[in-house]
C-alpha atoms as a PDB file:
ATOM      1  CA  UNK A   1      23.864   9.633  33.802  1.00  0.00           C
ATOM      2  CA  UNK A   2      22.567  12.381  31.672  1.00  0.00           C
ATOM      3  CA  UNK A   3      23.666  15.858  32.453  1.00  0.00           C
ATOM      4  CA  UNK A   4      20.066  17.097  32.987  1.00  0.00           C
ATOM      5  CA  UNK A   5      21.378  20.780  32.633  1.00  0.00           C
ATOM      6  CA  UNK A   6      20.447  21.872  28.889  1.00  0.00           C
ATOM      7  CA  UNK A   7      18.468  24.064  26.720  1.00  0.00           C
ATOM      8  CA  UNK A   8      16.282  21.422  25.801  1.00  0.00           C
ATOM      9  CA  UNK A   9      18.624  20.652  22.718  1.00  0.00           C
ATOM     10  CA  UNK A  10      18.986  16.980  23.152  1.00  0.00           C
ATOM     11  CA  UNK A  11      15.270  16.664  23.323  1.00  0.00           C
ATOM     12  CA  UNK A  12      15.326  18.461  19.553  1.00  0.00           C
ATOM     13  CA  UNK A  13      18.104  16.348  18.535  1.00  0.00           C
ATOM     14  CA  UNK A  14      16.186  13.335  19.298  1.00  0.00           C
ATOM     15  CA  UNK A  15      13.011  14.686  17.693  1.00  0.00           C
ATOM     16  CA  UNK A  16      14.641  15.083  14.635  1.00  0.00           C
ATOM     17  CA  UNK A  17      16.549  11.591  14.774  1.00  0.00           C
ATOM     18  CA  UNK A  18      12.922   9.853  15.186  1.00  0.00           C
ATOM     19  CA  UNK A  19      11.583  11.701  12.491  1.00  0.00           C
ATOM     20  CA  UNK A  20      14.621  11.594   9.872  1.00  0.00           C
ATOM     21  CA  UNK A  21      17.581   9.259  10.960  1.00  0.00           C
ATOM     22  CA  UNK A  22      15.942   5.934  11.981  1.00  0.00           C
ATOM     23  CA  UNK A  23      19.022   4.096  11.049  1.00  0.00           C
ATOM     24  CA  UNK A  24      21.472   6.062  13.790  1.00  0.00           C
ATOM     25  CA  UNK A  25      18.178   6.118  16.540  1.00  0.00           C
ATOM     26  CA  UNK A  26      17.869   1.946  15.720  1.00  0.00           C
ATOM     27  CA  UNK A  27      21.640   1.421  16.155  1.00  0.00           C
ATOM     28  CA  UNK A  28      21.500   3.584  19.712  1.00  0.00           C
ATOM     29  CA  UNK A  29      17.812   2.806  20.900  1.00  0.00           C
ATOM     30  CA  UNK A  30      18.831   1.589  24.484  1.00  0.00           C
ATOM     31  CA  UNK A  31      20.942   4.844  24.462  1.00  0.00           C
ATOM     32  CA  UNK A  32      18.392   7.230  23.936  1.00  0.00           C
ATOM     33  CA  UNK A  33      15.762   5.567  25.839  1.00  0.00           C
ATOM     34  CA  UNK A  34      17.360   5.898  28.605  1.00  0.00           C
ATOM     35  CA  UNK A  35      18.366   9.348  28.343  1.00  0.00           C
ATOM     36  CA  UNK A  36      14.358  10.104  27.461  1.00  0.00           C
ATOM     37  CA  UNK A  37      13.314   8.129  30.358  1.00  0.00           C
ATOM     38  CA  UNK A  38      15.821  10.277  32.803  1.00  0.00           C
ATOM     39  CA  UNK A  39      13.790  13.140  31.083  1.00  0.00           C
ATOM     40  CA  UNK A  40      10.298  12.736  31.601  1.00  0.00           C
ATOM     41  CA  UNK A  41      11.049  13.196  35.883  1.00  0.00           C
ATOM     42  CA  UNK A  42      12.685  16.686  34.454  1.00  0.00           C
ATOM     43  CA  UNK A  43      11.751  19.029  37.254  1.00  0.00           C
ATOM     44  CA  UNK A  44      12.240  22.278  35.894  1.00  0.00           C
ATOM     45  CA  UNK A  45      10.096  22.532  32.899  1.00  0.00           C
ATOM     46  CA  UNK A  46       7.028  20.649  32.074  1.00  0.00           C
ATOM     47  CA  UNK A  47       7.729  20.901  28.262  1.00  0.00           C
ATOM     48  CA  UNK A  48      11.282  18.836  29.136  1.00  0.00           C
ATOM     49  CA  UNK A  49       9.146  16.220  30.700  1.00  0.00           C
ATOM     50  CA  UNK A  50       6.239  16.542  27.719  1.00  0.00           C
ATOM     51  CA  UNK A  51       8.272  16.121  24.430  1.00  0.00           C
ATOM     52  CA  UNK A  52      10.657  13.464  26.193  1.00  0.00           C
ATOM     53  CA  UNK A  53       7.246  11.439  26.746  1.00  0.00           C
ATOM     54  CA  UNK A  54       6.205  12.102  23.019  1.00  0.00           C
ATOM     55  CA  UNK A  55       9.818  10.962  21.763  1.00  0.00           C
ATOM     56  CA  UNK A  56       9.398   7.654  23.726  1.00  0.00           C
ATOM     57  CA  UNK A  57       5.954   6.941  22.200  1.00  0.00           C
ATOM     58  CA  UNK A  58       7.351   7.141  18.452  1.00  0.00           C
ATOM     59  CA  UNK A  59      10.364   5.304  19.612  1.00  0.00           C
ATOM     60  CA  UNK A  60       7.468   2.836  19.856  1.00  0.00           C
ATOM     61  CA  UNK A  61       7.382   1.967  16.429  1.00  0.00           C
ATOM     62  CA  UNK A  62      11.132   1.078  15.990  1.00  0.00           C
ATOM     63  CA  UNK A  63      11.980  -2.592  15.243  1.00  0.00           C
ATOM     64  CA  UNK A  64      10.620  -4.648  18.293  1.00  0.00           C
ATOM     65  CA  UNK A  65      13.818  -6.656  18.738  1.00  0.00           C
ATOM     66  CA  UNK A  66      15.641  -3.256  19.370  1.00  0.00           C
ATOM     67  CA  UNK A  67      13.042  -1.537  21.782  1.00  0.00           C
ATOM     68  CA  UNK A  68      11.655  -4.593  23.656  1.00  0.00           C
ATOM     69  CA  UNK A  69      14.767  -5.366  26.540  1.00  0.00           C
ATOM     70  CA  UNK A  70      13.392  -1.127  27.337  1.00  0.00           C
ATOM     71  CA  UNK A  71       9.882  -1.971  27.485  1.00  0.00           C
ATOM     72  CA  UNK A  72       9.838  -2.586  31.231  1.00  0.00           C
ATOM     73  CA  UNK A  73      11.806   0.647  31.989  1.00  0.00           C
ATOM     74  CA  UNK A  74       9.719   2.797  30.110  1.00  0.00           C
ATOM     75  CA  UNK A  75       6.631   1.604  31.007  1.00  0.00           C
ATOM     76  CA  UNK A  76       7.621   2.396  34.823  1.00  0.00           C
ATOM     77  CA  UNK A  77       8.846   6.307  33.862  1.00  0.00           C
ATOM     78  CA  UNK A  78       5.618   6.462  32.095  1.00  0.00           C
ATOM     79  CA  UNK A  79       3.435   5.101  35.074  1.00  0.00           C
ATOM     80  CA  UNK A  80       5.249   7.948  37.397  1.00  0.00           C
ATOM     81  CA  UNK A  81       4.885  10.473  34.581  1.00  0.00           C
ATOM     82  CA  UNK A  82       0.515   9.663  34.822  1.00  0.00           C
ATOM     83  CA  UNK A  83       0.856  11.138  38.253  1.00  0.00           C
ATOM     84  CA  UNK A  84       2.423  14.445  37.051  1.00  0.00           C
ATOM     85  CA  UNK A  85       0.323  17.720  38.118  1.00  0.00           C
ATOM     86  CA  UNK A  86       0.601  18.369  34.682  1.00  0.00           C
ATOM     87  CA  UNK A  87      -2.890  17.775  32.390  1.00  0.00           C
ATOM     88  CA  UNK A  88      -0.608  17.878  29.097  1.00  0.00           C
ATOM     89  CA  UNK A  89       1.940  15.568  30.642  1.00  0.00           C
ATOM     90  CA  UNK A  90      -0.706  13.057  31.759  1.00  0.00           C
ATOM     91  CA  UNK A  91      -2.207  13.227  28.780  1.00  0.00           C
ATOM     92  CA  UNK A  92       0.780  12.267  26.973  1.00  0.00           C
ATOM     93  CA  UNK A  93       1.990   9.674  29.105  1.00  0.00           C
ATOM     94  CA  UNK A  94      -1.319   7.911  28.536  1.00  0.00           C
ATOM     95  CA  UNK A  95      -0.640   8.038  25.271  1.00  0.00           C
ATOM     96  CA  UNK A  96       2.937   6.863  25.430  1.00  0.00           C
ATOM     97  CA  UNK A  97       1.642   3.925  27.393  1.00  0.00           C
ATOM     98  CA  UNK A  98      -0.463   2.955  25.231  1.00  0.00           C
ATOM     99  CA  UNK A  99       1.647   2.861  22.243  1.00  0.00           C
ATOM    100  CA  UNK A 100       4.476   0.554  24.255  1.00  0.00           C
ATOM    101  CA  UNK A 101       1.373  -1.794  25.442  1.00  0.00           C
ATOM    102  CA  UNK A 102      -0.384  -2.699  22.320  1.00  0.00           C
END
């Protein structure tokens, strides 16, 4: 279980992985889905629960082998995440969900 009590560091950490260190993300995808998918039911702050959605849809274009035993998982944070009564974190789960789907 993640500790869910942060700064919103480990959502920057992961930001920066996606973007830059592919090699270390690929090697721990399951890891750091899981911790994203804990994330985007963040109750405290709606930017938590926004960029944790955004990580998980460019997480979507990792290798397929690594990401696909997740797909299930994140597709069912994702569908709870379209009922948020947040617009921006709809909107990106719709996004995110379509990026795991196609």
């Amino acid at each position: 279980m993640v500790n869910l009590a942060f700064d919103g560091s480990f959502i920057h950490f992961a930001t920066s992985f996606v973007n830059a260190g592919q090699e270390a993300i690929i090697e721990n995808a399951p890891t750091v889905i899981r911790s994203l998918i804990e994330l985007t039911s963040y109750p405290y702050m709606m930017v938590i629960r926004e960029t944790a959605i955004q990580c998980l849809g460019a997480m979507s274009e990792l290798p397929h082998a690594r990401i696909y035993p997740m797909r299930i998982q994140v597709l069912q944070a994702i569908t709870k995440a379209l009922d948020d009564p947040k617009r921006a974190v709809r909107l990106e789960a719709v996004k995110c969900r379509l990026a795991w789907t196609v």
